[in-house]
PDB file of N, CA and C in Angstrom:
ATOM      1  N   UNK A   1       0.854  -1.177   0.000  1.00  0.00           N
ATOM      2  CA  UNK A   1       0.000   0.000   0.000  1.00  0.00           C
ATOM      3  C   UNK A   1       0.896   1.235   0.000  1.00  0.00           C
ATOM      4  N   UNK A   2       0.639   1.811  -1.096  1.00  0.00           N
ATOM      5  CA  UNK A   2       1.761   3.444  -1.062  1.00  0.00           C
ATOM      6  C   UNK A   2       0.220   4.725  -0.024  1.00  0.00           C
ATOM      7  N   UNK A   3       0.767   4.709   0.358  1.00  0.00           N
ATOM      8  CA  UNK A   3      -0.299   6.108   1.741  1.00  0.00           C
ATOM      9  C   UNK A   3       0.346   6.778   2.679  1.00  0.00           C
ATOM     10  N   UNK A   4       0.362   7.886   2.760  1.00  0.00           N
ATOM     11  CA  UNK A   4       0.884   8.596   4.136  1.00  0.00           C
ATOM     12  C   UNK A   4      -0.412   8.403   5.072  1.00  0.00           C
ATOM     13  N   UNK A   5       0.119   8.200   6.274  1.00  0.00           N
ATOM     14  CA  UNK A   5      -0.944   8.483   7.299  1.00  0.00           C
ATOM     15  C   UNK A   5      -0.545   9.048   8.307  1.00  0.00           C
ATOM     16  N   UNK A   6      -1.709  10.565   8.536  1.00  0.00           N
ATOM     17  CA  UNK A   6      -2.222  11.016   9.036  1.00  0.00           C
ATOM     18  C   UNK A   6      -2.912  10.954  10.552  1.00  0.00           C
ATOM     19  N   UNK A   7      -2.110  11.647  11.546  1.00  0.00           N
ATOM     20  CA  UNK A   7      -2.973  11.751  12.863  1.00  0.00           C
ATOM     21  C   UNK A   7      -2.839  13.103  13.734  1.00  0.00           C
ATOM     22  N   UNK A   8      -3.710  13.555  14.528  1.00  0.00           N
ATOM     23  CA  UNK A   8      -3.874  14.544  15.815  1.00  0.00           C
ATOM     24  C   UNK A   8      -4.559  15.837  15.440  1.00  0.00           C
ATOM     25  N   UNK A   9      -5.059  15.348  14.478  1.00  0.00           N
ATOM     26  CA  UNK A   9      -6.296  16.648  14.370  1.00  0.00           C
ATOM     27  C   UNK A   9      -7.474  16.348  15.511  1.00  0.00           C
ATOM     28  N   UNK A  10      -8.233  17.672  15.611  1.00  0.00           N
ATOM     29  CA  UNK A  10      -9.421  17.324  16.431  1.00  0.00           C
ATOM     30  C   UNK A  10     -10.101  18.846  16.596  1.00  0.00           C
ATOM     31  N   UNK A  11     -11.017  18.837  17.369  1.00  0.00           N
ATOM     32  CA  UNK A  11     -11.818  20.315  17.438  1.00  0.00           C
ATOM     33  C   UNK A  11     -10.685  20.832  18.993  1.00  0.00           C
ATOM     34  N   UNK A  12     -10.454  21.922  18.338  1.00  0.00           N
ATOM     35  CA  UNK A  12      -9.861  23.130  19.483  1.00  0.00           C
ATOM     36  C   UNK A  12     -10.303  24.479  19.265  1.00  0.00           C
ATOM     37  N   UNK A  13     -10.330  25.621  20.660  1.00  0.00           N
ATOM     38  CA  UNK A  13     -10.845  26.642  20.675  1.00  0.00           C
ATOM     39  C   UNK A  13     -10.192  27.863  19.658  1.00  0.00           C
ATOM     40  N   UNK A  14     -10.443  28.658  19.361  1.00  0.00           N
ATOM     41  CA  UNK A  14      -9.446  29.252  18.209  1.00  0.00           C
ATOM     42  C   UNK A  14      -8.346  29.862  19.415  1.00  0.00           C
ATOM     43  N   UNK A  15      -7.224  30.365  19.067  1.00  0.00           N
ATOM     44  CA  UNK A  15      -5.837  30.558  19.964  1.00  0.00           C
ATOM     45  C   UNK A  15      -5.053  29.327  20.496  1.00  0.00           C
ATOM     46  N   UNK A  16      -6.073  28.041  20.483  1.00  0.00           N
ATOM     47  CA  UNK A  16      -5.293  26.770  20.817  1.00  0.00           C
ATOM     48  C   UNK A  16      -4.315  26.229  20.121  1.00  0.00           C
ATOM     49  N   UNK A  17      -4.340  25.006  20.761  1.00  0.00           N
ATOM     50  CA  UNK A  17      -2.973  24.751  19.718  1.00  0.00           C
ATOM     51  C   UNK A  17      -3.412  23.225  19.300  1.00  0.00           C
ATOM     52  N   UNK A  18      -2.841  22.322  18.600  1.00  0.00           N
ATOM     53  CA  UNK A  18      -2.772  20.900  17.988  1.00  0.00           C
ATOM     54  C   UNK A  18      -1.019  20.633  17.324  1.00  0.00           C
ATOM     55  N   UNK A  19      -0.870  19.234  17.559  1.00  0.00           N
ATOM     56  CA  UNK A  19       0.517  18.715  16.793  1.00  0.00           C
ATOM     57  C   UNK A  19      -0.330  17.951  15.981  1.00  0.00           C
ATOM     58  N   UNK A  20       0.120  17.754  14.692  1.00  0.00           N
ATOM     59  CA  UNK A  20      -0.266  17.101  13.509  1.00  0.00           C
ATOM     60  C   UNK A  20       0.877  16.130  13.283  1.00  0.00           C
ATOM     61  N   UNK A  21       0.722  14.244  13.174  1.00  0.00           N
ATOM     62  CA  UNK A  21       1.730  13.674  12.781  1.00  0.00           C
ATOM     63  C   UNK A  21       1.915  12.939  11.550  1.00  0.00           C
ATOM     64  N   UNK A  22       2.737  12.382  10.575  1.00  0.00           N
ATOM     65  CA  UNK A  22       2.448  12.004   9.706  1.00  0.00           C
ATOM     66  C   UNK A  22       3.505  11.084   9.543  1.00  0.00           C
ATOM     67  N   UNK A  23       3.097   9.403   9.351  1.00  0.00           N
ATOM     68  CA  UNK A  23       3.589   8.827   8.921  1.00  0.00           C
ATOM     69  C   UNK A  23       3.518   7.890   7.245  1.00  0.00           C
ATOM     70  N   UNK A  24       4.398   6.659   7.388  1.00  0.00           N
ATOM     71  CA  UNK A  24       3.614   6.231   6.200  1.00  0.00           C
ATOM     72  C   UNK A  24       3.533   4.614   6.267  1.00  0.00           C
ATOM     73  N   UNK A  25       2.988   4.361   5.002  1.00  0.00           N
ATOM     74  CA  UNK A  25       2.822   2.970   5.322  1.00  0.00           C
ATOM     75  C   UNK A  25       3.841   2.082   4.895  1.00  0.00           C
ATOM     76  N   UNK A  26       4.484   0.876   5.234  1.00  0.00           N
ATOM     77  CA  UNK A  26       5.733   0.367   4.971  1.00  0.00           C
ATOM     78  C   UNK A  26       6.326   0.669   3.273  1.00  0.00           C
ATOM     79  N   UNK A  27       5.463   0.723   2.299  1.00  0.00           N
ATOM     80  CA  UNK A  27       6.163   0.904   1.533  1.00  0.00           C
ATOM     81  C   UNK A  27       6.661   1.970   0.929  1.00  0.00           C
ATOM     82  N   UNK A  28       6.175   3.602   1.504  1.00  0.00           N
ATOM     83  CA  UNK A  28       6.083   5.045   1.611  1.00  0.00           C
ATOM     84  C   UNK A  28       6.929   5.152   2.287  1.00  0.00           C
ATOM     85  N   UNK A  29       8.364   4.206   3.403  1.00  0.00           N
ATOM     86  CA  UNK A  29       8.443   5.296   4.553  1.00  0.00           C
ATOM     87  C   UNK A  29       9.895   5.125   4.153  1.00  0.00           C
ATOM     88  N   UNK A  30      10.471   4.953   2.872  1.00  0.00           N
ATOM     89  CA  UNK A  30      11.949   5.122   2.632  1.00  0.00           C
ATOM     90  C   UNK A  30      11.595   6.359   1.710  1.00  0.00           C
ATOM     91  N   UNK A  31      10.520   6.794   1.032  1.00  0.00           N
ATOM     92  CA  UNK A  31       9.986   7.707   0.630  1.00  0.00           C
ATOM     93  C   UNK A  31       9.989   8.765   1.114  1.00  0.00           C
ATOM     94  N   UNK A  32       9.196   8.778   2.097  1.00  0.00           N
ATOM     95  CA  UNK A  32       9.012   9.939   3.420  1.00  0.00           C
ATOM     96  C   UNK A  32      10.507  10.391   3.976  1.00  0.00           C
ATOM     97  N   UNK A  33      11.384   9.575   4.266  1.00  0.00           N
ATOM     98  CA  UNK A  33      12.528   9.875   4.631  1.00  0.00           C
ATOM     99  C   UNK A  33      13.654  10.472   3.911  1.00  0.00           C
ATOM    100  N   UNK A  34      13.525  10.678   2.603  1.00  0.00           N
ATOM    101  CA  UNK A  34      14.443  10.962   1.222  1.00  0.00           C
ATOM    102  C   UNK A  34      13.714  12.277   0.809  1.00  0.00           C
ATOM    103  N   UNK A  35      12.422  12.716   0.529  1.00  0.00           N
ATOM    104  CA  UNK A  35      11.793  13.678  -0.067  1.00  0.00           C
ATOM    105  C   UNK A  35      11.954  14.712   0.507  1.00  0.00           C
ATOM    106  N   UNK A  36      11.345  15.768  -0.096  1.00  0.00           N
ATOM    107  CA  UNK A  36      10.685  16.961   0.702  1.00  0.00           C
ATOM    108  C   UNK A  36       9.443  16.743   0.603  1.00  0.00           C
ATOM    109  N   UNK A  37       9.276  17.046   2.559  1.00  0.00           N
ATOM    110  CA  UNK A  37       7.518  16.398   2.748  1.00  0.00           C
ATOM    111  C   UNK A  37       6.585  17.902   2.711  1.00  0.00           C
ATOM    112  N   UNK A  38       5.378  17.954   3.035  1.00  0.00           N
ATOM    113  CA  UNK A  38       4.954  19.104   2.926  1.00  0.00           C
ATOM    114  C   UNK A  38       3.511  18.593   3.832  1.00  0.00           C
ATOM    115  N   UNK A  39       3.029  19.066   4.443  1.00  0.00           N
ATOM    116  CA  UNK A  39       1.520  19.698   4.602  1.00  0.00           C
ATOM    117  C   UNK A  39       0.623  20.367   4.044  1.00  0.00           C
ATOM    118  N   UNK A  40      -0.796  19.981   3.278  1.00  0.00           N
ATOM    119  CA  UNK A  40      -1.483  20.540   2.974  1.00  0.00           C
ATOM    120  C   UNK A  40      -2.684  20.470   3.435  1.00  0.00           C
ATOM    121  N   UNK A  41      -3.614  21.286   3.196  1.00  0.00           N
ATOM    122  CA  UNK A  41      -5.083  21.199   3.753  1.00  0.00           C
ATOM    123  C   UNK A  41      -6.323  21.253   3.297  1.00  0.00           C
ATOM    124  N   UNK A  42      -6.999  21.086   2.756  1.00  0.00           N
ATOM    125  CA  UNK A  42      -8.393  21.303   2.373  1.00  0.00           C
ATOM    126  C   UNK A  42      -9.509  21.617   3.612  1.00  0.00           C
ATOM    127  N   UNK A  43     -10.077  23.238   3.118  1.00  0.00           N
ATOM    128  CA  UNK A  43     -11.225  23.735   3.756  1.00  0.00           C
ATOM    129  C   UNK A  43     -12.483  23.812   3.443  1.00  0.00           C
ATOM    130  N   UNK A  44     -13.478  23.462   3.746  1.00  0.00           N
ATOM    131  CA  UNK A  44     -14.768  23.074   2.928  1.00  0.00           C
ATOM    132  C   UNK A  44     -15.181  23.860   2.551  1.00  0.00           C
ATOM    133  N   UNK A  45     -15.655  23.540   1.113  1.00  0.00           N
ATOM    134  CA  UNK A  45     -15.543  24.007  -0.241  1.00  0.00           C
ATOM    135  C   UNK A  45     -13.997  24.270  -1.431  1.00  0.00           C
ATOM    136  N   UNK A  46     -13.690  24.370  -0.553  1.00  0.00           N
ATOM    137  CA  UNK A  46     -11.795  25.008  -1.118  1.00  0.00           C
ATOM    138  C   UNK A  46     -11.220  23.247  -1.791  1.00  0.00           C
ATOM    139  N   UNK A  47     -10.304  24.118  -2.430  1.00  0.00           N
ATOM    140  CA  UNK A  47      -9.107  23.150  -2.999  1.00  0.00           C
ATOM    141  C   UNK A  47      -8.137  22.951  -1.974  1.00  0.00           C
ATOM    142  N   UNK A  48      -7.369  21.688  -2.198  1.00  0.00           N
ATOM    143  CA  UNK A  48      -6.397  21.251  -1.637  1.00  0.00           C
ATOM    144  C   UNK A  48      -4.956  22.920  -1.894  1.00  0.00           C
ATOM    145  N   UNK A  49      -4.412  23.157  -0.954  1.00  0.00           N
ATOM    146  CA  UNK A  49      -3.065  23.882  -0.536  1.00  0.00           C
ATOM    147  C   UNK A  49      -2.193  23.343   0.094  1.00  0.00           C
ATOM    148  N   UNK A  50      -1.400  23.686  -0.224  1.00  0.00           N
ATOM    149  CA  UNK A  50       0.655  23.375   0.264  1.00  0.00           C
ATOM    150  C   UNK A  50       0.193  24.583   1.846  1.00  0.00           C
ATOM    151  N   UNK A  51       1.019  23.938   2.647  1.00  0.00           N
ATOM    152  CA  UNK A  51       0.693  24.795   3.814  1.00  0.00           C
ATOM    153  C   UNK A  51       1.927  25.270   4.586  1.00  0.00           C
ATOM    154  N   UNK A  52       2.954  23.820   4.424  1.00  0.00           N
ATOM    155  CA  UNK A  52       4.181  23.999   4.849  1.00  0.00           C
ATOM    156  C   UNK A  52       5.059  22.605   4.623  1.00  0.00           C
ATOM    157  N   UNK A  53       6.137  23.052   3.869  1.00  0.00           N
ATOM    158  CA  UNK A  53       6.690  22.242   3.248  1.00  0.00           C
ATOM    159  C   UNK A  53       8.851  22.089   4.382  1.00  0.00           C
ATOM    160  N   UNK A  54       9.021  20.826   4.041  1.00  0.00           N
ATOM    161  CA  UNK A  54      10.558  20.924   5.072  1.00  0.00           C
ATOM    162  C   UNK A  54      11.293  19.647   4.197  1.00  0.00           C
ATOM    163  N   UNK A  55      12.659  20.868   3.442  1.00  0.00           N
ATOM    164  CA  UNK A  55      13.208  19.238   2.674  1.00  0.00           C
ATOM    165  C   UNK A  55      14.205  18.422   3.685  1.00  0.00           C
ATOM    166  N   UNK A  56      14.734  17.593   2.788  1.00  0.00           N
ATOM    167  CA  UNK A  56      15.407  16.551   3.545  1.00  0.00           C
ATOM    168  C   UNK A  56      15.907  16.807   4.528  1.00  0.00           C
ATOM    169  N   UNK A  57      16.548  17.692   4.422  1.00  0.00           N
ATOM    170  CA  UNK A  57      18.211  18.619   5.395  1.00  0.00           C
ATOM    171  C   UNK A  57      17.686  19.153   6.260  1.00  0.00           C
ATOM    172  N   UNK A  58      15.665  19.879   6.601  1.00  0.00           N
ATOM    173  CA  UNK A  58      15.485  20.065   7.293  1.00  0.00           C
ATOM    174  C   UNK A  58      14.774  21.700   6.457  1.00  0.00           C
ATOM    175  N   UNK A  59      15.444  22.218   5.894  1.00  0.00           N
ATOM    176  CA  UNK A  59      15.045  23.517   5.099  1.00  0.00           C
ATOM    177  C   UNK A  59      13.075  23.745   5.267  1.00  0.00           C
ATOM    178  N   UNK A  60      12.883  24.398   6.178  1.00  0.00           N
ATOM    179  CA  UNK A  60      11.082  24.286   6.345  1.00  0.00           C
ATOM    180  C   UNK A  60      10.665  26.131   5.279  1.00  0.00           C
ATOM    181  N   UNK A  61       9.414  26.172   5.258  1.00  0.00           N
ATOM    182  CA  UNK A  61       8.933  27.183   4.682  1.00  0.00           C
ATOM    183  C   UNK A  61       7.319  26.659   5.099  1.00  0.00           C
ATOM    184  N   UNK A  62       6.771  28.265   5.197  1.00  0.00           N
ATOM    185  CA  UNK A  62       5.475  28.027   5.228  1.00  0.00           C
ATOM    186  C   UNK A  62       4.619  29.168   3.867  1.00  0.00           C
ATOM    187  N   UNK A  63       3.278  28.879   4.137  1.00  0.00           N
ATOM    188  CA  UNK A  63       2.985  29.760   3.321  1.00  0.00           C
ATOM    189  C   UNK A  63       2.597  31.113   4.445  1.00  0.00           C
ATOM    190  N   UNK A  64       2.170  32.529   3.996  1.00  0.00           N
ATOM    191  CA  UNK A  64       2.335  33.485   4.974  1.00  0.00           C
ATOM    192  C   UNK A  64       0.739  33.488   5.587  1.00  0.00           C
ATOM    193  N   UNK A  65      -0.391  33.285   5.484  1.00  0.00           N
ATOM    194  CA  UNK A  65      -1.233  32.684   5.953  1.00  0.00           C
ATOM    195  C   UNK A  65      -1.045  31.997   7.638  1.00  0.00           C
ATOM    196  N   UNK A  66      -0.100  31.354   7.701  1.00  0.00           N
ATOM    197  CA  UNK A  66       0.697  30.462   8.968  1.00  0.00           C
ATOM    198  C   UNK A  66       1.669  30.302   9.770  1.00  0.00           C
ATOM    199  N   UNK A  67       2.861  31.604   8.849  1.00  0.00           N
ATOM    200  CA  UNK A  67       3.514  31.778   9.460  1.00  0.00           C
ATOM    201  C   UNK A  67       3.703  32.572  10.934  1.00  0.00           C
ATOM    202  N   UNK A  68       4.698  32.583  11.626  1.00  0.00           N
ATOM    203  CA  UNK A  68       4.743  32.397  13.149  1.00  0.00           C
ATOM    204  C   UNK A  68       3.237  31.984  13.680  1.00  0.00           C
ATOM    205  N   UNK A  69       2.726  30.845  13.093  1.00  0.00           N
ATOM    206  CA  UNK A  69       2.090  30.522  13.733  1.00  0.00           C
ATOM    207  C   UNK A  69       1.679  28.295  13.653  1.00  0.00           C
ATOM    208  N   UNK A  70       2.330  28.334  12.746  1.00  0.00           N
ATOM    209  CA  UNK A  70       2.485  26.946  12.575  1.00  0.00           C
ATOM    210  C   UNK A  70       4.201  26.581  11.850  1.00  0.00           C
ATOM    211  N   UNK A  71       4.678  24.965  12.846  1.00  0.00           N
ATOM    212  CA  UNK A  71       5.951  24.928  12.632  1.00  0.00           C
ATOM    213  C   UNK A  71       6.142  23.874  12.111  1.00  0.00           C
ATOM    214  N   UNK A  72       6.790  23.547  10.836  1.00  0.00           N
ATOM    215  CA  UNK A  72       6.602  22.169  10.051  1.00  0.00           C
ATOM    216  C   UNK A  72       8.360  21.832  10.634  1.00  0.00           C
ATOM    217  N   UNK A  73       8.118  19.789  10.862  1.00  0.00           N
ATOM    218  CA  UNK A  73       9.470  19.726  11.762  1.00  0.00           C
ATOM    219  C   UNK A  73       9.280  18.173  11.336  1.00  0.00           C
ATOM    220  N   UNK A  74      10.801  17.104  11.136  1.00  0.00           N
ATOM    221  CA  UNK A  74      10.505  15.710  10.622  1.00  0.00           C
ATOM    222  C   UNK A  74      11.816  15.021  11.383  1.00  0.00           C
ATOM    223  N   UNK A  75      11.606  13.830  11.600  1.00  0.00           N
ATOM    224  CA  UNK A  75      12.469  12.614  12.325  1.00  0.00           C
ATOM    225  C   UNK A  75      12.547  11.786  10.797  1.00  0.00           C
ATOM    226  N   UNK A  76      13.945  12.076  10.387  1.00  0.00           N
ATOM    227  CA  UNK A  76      14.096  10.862   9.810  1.00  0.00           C
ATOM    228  C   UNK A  76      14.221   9.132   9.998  1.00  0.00           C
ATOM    229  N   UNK A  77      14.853   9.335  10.897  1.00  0.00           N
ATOM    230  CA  UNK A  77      14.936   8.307  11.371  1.00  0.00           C
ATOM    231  C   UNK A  77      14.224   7.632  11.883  1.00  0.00           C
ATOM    232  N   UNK A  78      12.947   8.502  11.888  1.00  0.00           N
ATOM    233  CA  UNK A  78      11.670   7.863  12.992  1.00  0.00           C
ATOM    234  C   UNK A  78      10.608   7.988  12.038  1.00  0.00           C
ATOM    235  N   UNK A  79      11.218   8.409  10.869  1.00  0.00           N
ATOM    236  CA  UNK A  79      10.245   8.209   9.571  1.00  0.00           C
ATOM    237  C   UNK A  79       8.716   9.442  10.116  1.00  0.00           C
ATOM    238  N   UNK A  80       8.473  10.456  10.315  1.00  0.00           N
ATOM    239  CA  UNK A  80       7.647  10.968  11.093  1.00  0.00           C
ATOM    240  C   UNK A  80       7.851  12.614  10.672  1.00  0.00           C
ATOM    241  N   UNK A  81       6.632  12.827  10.183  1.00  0.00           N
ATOM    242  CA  UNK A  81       6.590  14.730   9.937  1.00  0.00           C
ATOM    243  C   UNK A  81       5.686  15.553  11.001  1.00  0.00           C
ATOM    244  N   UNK A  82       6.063  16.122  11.189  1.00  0.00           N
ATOM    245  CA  UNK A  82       5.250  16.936  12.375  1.00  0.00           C
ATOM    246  C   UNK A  82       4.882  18.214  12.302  1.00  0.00           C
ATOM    247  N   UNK A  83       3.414  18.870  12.489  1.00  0.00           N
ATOM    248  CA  UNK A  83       2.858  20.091  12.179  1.00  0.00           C
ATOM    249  C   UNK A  83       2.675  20.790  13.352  1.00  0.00           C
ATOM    250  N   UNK A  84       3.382  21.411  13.761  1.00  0.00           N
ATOM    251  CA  UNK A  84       2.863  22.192  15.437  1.00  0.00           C
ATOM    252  C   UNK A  84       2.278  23.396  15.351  1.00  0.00           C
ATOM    253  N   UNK A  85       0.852  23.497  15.678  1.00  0.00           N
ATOM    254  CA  UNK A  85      -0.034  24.710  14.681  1.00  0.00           C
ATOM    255  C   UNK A  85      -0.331  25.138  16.282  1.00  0.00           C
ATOM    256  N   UNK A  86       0.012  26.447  16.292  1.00  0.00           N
ATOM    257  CA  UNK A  86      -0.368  27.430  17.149  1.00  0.00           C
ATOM    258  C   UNK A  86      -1.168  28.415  16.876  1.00  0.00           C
ATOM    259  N   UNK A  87      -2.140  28.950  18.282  1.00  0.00           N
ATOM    260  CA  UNK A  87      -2.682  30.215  17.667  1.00  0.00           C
ATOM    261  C   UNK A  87      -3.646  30.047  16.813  1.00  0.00           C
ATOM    262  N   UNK A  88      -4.225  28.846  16.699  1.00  0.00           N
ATOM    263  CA  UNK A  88      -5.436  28.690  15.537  1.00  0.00           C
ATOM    264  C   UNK A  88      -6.653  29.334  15.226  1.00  0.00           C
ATOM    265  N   UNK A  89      -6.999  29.759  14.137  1.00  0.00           N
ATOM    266  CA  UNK A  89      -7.812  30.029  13.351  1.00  0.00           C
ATOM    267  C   UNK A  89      -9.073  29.788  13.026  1.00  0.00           C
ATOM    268  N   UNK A  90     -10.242  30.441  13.346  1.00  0.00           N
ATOM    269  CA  UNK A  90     -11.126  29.792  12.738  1.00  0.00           C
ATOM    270  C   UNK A  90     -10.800  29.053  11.035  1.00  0.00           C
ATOM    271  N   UNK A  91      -9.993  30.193  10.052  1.00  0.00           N
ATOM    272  CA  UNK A  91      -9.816  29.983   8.995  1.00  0.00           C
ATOM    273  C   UNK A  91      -8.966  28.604   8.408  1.00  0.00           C
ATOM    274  N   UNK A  92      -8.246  28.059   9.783  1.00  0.00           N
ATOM    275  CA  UNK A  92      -7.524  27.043   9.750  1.00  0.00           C
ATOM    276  C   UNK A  92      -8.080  25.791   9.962  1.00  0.00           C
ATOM    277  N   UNK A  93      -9.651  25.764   9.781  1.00  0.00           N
ATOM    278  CA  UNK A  93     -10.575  24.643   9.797  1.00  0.00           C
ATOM    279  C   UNK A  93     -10.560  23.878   8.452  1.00  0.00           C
ATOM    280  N   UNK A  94      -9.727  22.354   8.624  1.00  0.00           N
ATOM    281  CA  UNK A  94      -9.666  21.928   7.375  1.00  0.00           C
ATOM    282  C   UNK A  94      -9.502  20.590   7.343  1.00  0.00           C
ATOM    283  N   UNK A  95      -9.731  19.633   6.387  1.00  0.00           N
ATOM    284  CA  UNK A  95      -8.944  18.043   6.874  1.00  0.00           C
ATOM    285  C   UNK A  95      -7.001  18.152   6.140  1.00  0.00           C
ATOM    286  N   UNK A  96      -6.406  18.231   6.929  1.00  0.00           N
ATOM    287  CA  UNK A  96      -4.548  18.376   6.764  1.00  0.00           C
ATOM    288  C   UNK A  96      -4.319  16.825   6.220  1.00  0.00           C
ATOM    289  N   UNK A  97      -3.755  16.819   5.119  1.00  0.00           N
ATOM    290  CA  UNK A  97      -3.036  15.903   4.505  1.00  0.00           C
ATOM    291  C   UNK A  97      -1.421  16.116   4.542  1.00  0.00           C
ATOM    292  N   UNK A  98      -0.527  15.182   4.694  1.00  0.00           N
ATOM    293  CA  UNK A  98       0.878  15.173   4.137  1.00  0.00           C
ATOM    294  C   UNK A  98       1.100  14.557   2.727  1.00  0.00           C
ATOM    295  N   UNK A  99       2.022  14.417   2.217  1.00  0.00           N
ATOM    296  CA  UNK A  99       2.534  14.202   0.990  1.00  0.00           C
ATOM    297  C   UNK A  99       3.894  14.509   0.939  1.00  0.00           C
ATOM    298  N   UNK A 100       4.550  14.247  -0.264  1.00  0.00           N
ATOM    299  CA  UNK A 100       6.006  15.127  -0.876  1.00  0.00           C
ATOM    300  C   UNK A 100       5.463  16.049  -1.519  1.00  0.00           C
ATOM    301  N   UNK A 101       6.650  16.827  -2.081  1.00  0.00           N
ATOM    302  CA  UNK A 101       6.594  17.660  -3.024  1.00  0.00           C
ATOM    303  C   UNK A 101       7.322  17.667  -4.182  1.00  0.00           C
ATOM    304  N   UNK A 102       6.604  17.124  -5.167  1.00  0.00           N
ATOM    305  CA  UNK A 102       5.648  17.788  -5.547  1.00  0.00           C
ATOM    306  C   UNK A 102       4.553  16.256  -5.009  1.00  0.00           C
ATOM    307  N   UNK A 103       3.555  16.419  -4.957  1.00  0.00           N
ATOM    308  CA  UNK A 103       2.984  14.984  -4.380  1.00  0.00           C
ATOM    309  C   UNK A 103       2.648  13.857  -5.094  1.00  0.00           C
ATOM    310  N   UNK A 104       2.644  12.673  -4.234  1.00  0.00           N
ATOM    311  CA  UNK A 104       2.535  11.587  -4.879  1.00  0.00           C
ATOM    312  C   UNK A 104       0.925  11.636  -5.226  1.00  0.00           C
ATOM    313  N   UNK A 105       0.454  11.263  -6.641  1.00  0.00           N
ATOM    314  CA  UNK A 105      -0.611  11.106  -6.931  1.00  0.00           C
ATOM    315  C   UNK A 105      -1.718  10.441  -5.589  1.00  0.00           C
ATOM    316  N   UNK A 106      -1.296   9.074  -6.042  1.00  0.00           N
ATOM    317  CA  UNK A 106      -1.858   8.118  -5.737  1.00  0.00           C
ATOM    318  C   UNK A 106      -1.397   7.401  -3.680  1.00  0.00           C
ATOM    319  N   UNK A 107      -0.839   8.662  -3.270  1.00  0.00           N
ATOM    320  CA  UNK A 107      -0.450   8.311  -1.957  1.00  0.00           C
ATOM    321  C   UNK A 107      -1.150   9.069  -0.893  1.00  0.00           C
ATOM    322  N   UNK A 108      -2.137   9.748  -1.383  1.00  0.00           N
ATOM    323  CA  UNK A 108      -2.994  10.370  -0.501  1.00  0.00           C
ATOM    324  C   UNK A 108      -3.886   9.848   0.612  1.00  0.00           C
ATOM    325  N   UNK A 109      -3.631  10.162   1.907  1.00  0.00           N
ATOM    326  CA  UNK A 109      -4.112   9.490   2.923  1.00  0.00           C
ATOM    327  C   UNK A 109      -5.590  10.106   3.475  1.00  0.00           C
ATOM    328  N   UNK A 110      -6.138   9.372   4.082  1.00  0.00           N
ATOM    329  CA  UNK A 110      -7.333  10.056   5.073  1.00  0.00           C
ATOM    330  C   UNK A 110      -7.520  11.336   4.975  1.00  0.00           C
ATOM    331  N   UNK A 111      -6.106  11.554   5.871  1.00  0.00           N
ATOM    332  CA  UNK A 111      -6.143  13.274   6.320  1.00  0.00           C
ATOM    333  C   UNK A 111      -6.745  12.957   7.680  1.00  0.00           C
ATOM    334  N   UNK A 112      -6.009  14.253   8.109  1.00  0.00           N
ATOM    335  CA  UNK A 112      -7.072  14.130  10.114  1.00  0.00           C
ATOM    336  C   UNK A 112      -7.577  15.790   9.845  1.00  0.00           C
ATOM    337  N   UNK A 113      -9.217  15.646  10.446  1.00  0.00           N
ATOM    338  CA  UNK A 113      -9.734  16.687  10.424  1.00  0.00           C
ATOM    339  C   UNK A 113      -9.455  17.746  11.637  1.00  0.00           C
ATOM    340  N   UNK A 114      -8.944  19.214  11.770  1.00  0.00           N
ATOM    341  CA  UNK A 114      -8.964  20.089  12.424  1.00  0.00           C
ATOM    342  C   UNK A 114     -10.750  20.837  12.313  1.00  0.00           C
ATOM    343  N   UNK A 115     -10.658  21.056  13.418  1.00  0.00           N
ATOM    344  CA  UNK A 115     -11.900  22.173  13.027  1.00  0.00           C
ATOM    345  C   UNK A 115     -11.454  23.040  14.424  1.00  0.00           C
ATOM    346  N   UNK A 116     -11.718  24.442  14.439  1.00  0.00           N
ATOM    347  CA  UNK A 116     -11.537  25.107  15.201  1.00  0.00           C
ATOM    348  C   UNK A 116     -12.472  26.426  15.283  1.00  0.00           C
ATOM    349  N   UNK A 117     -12.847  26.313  16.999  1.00  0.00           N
ATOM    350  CA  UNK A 117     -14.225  26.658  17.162  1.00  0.00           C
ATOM    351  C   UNK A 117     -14.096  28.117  17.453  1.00  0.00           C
ATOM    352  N   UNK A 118     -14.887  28.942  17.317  1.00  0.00           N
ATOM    353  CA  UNK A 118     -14.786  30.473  18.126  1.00  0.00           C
ATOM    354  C   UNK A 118     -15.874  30.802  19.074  1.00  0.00           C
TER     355      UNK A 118
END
């Protein structure tokens, strides 16, 4: 099975916070560990977005939407991407997917849903 998966979304108050984790499935996770991974999100109605992307070496970027306010961070070795979203948003209500970049078609996972309340 090629899939990233997705966990630690959930409903929080807006200013709260959530860690987002992302792994993959055995045959994704020499994948995950070599690429540049990224975070994206879909908000209902909206298209899928790049949210925050971190290559191999560690090099992170967000889009400005999130910045100082969400921190994209990865364990290679532990095969594991991590989203530490602070300060949330109503606007930051979305189901968060991982991937590479540019993304794998066909490796799209669940996603864990955020929703964040005011």
């Amino acid at each position: 099975q090629l899939q990233f998966v997705e966990s630690g979304g959930g409903l929080v108050q807006a200013g709260g916070s959530l860690r987002l984790s992302c792994t993959a499935s055995a045959r994704m996770s020499s994948t995950l560990s070599v690429s540049t991974m990224a975070w994206y999100r879909r908000s209902p109605g909206g298209q899928r977005e790049l949210v925050a992307s971190i290559s191999r070496s560690g090099d992170a970027s967000q889009v400005d939407s999130v910045k100082g306010r969400f921190s994209i961070s990865r364990d290679n070795a532990k095969k594991l991407v991590n989203l530490q979203m602070d300060n949330l948003r109503d606007e930051d209500t979305a189901v968060y997917y991982c991937n590479t970049v540019p993304p794998f078609r066909n490796a799209w996972g669940q996603g864990t849903q955020v929703t964040v309340s005011t």
